[in-house]
Protein backbone atom coordinates (compact mmCIF):
# COMPACT_ATOMS: atom_id res chain seq x y z
CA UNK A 1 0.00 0.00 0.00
CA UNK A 2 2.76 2.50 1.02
CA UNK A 3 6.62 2.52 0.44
CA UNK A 4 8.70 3.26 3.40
CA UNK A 5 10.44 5.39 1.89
CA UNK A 6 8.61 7.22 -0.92
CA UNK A 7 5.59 7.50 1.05
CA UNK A 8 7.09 8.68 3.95
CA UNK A 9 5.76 12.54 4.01
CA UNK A 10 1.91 10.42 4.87
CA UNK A 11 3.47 9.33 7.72
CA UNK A 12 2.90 10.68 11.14
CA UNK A 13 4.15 9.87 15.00
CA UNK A 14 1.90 10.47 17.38
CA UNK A 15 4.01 13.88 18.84
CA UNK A 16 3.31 14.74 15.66
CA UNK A 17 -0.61 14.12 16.05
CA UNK A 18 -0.26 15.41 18.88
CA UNK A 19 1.14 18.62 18.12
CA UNK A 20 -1.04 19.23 15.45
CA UNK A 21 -4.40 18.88 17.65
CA UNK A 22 -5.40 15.46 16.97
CA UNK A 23 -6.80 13.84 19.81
CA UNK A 24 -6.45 9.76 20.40
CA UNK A 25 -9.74 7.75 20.09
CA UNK A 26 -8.65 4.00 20.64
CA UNK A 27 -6.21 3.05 17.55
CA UNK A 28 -7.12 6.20 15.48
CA UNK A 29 -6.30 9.99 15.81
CA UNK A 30 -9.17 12.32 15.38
CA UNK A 31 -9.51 15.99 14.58
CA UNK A 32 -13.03 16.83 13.73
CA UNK A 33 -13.64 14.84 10.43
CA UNK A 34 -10.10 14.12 10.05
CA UNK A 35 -8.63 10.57 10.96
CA UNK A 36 -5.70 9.37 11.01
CA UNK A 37 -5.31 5.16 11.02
CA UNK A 38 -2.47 2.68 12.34
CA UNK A 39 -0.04 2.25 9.71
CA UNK A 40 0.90 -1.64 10.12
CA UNK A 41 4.95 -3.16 9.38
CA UNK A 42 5.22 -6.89 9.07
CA UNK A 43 6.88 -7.54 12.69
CA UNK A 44 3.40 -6.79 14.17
CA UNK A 45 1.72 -9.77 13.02
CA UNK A 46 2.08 -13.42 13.02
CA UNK A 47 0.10 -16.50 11.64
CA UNK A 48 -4.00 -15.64 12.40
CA UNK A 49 -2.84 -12.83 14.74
CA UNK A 50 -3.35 -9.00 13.90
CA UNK A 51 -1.92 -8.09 17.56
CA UNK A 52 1.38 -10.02 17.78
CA UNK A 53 3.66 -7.01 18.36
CA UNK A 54 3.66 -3.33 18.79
CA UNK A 55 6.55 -1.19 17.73
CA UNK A 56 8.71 1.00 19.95
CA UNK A 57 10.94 3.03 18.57
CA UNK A 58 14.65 3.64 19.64
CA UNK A 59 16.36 6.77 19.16
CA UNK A 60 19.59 5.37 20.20
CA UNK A 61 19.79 2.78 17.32
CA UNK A 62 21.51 3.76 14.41
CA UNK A 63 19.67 1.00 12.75
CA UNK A 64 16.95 -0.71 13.11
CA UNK A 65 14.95 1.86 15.21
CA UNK A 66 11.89 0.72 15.25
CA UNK A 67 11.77 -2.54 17.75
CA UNK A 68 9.11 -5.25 18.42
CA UNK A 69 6.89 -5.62 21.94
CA UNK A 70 5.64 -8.81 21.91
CA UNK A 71 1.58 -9.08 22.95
CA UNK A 72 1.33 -10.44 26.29
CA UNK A 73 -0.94 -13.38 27.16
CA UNK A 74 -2.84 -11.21 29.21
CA UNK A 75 -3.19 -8.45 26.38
CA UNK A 76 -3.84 -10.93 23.60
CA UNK A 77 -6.76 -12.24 26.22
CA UNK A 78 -8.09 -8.74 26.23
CA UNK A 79 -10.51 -7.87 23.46
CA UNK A 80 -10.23 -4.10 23.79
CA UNK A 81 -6.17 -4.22 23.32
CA UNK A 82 -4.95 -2.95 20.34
CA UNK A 83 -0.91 -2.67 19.19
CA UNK A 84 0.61 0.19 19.01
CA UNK A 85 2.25 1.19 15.53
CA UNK A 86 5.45 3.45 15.22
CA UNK A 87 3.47 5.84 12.44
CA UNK A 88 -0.21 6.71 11.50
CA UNK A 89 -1.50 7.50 8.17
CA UNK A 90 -4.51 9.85 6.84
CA UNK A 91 -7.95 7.88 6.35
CA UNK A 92 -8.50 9.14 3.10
CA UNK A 93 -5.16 8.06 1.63
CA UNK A 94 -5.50 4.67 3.35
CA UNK A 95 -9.43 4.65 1.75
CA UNK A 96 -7.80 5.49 -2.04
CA UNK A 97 -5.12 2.59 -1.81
CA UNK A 98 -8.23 0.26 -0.99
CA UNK A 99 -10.45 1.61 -4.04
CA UNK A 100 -13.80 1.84 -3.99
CA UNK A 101 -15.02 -1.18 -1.62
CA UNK A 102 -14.00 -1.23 1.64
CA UNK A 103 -13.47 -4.92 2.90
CA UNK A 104 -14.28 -5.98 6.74
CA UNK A 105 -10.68 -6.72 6.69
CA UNK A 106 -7.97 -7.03 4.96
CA UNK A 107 -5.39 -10.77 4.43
CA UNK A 108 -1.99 -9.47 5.03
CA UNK A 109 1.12 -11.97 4.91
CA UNK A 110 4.60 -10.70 5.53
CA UNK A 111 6.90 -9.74 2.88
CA UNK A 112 10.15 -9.85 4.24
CA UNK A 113 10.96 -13.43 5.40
CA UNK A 114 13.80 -16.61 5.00
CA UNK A 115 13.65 -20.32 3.95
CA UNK A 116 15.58 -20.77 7.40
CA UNK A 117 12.60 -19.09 9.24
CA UNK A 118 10.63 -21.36 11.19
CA UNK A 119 7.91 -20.44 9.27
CA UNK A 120 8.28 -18.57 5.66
CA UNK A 121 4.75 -18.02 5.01
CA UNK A 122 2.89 -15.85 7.59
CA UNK A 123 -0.26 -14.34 6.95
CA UNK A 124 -3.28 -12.90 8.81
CA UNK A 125 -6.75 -10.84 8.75
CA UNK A 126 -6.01 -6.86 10.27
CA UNK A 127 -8.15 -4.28 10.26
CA UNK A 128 -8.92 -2.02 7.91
CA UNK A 129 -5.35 0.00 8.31
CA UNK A 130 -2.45 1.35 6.65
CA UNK A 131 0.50 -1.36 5.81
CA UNK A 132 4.39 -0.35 4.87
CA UNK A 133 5.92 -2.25 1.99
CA UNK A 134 7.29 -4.94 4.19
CA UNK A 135 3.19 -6.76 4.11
CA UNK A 136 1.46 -7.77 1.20
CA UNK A 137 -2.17 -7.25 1.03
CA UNK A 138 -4.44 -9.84 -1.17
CA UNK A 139 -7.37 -7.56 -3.07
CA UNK A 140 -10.54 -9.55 -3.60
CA UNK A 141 -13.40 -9.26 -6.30
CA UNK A 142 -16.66 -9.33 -5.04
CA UNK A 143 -17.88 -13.25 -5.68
CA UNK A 144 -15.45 -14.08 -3.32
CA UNK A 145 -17.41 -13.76 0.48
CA UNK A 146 -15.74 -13.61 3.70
CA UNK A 147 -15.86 -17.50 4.35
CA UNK A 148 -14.44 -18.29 0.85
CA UNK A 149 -10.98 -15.39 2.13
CA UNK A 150 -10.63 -17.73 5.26
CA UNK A 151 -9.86 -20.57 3.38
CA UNK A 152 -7.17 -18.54 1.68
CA UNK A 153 -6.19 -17.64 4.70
CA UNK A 154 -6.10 -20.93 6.36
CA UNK A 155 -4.10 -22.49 2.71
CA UNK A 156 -1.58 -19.91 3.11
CA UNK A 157 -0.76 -20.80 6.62
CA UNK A 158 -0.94 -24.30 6.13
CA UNK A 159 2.38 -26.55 6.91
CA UNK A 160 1.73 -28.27 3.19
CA UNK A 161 2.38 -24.48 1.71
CA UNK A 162 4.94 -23.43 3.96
CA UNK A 163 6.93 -26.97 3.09
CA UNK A 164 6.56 -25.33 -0.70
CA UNK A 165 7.40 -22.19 -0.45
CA UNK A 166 10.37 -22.88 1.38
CA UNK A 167 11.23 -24.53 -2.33
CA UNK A 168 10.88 -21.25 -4.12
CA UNK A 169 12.74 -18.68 -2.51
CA UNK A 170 15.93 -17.91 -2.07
CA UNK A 171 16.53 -14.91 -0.49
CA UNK A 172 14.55 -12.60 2.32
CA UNK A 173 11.66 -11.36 -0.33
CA UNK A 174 8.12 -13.43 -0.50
CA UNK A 175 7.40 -11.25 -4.00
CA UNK A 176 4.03 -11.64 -5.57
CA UNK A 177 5.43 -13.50 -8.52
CA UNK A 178 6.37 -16.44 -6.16
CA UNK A 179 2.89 -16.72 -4.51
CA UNK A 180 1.37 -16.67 -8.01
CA UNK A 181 3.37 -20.01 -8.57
CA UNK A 182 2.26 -21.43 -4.94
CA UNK A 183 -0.05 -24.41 -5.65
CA UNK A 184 -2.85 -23.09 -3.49
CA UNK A 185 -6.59 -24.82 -3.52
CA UNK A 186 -8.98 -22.70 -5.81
CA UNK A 187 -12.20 -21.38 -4.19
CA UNK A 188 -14.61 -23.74 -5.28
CA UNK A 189 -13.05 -26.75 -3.94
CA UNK A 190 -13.93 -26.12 -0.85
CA UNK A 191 -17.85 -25.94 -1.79
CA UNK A 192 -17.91 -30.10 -1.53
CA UNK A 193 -18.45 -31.99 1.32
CA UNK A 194 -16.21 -32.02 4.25
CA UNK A 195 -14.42 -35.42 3.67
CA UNK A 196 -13.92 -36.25 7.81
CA UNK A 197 -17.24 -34.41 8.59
CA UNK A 198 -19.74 -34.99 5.80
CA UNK A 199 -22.42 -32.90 7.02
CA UNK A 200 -20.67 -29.45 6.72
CA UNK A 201 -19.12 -28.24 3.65
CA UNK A 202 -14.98 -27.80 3.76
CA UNK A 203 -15.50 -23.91 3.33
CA UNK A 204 -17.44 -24.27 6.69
CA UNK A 205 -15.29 -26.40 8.13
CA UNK A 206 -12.28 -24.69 7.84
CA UNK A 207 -13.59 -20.91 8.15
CA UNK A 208 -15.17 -21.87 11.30
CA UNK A 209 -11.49 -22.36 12.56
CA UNK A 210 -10.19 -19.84 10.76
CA UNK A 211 -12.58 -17.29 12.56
CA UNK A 212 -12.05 -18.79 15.96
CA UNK A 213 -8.38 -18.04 15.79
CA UNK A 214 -8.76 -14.51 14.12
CA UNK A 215 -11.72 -13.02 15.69
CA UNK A 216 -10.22 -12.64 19.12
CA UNK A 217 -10.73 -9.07 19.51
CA UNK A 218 -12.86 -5.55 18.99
CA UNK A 219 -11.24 -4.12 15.77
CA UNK A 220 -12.36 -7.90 14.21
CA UNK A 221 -15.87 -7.58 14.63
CA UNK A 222 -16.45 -6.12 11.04
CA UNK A 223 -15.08 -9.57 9.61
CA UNK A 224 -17.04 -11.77 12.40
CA UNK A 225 -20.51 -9.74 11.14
CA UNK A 226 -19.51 -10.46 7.29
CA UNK A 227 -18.89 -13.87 7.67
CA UNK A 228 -21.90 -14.29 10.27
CA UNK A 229 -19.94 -15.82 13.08
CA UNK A 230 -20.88 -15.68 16.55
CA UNK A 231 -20.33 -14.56 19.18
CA UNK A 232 -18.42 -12.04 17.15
CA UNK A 233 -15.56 -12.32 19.64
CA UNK A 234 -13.85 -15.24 20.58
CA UNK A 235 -12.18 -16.04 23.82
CA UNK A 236 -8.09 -16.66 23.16
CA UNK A 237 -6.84 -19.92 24.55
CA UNK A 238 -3.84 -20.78 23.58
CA UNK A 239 -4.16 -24.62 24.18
CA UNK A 240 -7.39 -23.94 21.71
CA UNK A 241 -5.69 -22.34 19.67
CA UNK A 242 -2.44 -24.92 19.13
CA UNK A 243 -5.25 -27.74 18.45
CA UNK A 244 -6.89 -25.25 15.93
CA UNK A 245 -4.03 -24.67 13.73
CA UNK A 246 -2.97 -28.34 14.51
CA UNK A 247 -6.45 -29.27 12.82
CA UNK A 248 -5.87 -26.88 10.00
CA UNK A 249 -2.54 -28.56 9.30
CA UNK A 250 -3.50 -31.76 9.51
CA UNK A 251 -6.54 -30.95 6.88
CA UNK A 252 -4.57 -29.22 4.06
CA UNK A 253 -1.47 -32.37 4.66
CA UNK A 254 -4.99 -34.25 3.52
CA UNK A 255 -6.32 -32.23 1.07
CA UNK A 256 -3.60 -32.30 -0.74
CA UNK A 257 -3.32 -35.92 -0.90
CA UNK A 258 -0.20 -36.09 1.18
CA UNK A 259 0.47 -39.44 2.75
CA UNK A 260 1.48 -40.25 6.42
CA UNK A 261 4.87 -40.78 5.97
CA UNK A 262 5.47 -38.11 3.77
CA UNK A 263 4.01 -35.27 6.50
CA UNK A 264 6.29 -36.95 9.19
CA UNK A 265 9.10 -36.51 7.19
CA UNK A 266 8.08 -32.79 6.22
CA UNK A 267 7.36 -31.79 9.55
CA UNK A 268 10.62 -33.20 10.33
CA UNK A 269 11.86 -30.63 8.06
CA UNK A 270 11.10 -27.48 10.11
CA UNK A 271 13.25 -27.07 12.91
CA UNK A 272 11.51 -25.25 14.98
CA UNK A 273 8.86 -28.14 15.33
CA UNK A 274 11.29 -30.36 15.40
CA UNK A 275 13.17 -28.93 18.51
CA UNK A 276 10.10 -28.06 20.36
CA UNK A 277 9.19 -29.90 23.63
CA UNK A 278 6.10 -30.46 25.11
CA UNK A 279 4.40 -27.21 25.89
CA UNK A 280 2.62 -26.26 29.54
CA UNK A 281 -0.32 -24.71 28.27
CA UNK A 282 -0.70 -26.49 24.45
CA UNK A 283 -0.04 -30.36 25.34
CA UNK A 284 2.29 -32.21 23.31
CA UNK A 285 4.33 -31.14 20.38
CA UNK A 286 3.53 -29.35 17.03
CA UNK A 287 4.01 -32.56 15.54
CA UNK A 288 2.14 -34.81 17.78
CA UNK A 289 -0.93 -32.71 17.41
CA UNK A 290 -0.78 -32.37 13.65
CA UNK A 291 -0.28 -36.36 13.35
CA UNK A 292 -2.91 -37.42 15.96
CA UNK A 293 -5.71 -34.92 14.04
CA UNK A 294 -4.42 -36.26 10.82
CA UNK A 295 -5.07 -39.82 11.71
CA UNK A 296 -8.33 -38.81 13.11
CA UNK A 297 -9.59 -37.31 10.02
CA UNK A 298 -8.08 -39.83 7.48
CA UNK A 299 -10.08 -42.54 9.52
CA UNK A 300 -13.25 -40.55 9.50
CA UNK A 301 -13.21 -39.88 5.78
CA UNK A 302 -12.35 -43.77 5.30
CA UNK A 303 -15.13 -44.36 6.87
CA UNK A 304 -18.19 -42.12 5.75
């Protein structure tokens, strides 16, 4: 949407705001009908989470000024919370970059990134915001509903993607041109039947998760309303959460016809699962969780 660096006279710090008369209403600055919204960088999100980080800057640093503050447990647990962005940027120029719809949110995934990341592929619903050049937005046309942009969502983030991905890049840029060759599900595959749950269709199936992950908070209501989930804001758990994503996993390894032995061996492949121990609050390991849901649904849909 904006470059750092050519854009730069839109952006504004919040002495600035300040200065100027603007007065703070929750993540926006207001001055009578002017508004000024959060301007997001990649380092505040993380896979299905729009509040991973807020940015702090440091004078000091002659590089690198602007430094992460990881969420808290008790902040991510706290609907009302929002991060806190190093820059704002003016509604209106925000509302032009968007064009003439405005979505209930928009699917951001991180542009700067490494094969030798634990993950390479991290994306996630924010809220209608400004975004630096380091995050990639994905634009929409109109057929395609909130439910059908959480399977996106939920494809992008899956281990089967990341696995690829890894393949195609090979330096710190995730450019469009390499997620146009990503092998990612089209839309209306997930119209059909849920293969492990045959009484809900995959789109449901998966957005349901997708929704329970991302709709944790106030500023994600407008997405929870399109997509006509309730309650519009979910509680985070983080054991919940690890057997979400676990699920989500173990769905796309089947979905894309990926056989037992091959996920072990590709989930042997990232080393941060592979180093991980058993968590307090999750139970088990990455792995465990994404093998025990796979053999769960590969026995249902052998089944039915």
């Amino acid at each position: 949407m904006f470059h750092q660096s050519a854009d730069a006279e839109l952006f504004h710090t919040p002495d600035q705001l300040s200065k100027d008369g603007f007065k703070r209403d929750g993540p926006r600055w207001k001055k009578g009908k002017q508004v000024f919204l959060p301007l997001y960088e990649a380092k505040m999100i993380q896979m299905y989470d729009h509040r991973a980080a807020s940015v702090i800057v440091d004078d000091s640093n002659w590089m690198r000024q602007g430094q992460t503050d990881a969420t808290s447990l008790v902040q991510h647990q706290n609907p009302e919370f929002f991060v806190e962005p190093r820059w704002w940027a003016p509604r209106e120029s925000v509302m032009n970059s968007l064009g003439q719809t405005t979505p209930p949110a928009l699917l951001a995934f991180k542009k700067v990134t490494s094969p030798t990341n634990q993950r390479t592929m991290i994306a996630a619903f924010i809220p209608i915001a400004g975004v630096v050049d380091s995050t990639h937005l994905i634009a929409f046309g109109n057929g395609i509903d909130a439910r059908a942009q959480c399977c996106l969502l939920a494809n992008l983030n899956a281990l089967t993607l990341d696995y690829l991905a890894r393949q195609k890049i090979g330096n710190v840029n995730l450019n469009f041109y390499l997620v146009e060759q990503f092998p990612l599900l089209p839309p209306d595959s997930y119209v059909r039947a849920c293969p492990w749950q045959r009484r809900r269709t995959l789109q449901r199936w998966i957005s349901e998760r997708v929704l329970k992950l991302t709709c944790v908070s106030n500023d994600m209501k407008p997405l929870a309303e399109a997509a006509g989930f309730k309650p519009l804001i979910h509680k985070w758990d983080p054991s919940e959460r690890a057997e979400l994503q676990a699920e989500l996993d173990a769905a796309f390894f089947l979905l894309y016809g990926i056989r037992r032995e091959d996920v072990e061996h590709i989930l042997s492949t990232f080393n941060g699962i592979r180093k991980e121990s058993e968590g307090l609050l999750t139970g088990g390991t990455t792995s465990e969780r994404i093998l025990a849901c796979y053999d769960k649904f590969w026995q249902a849909a052998s089944s039915s």
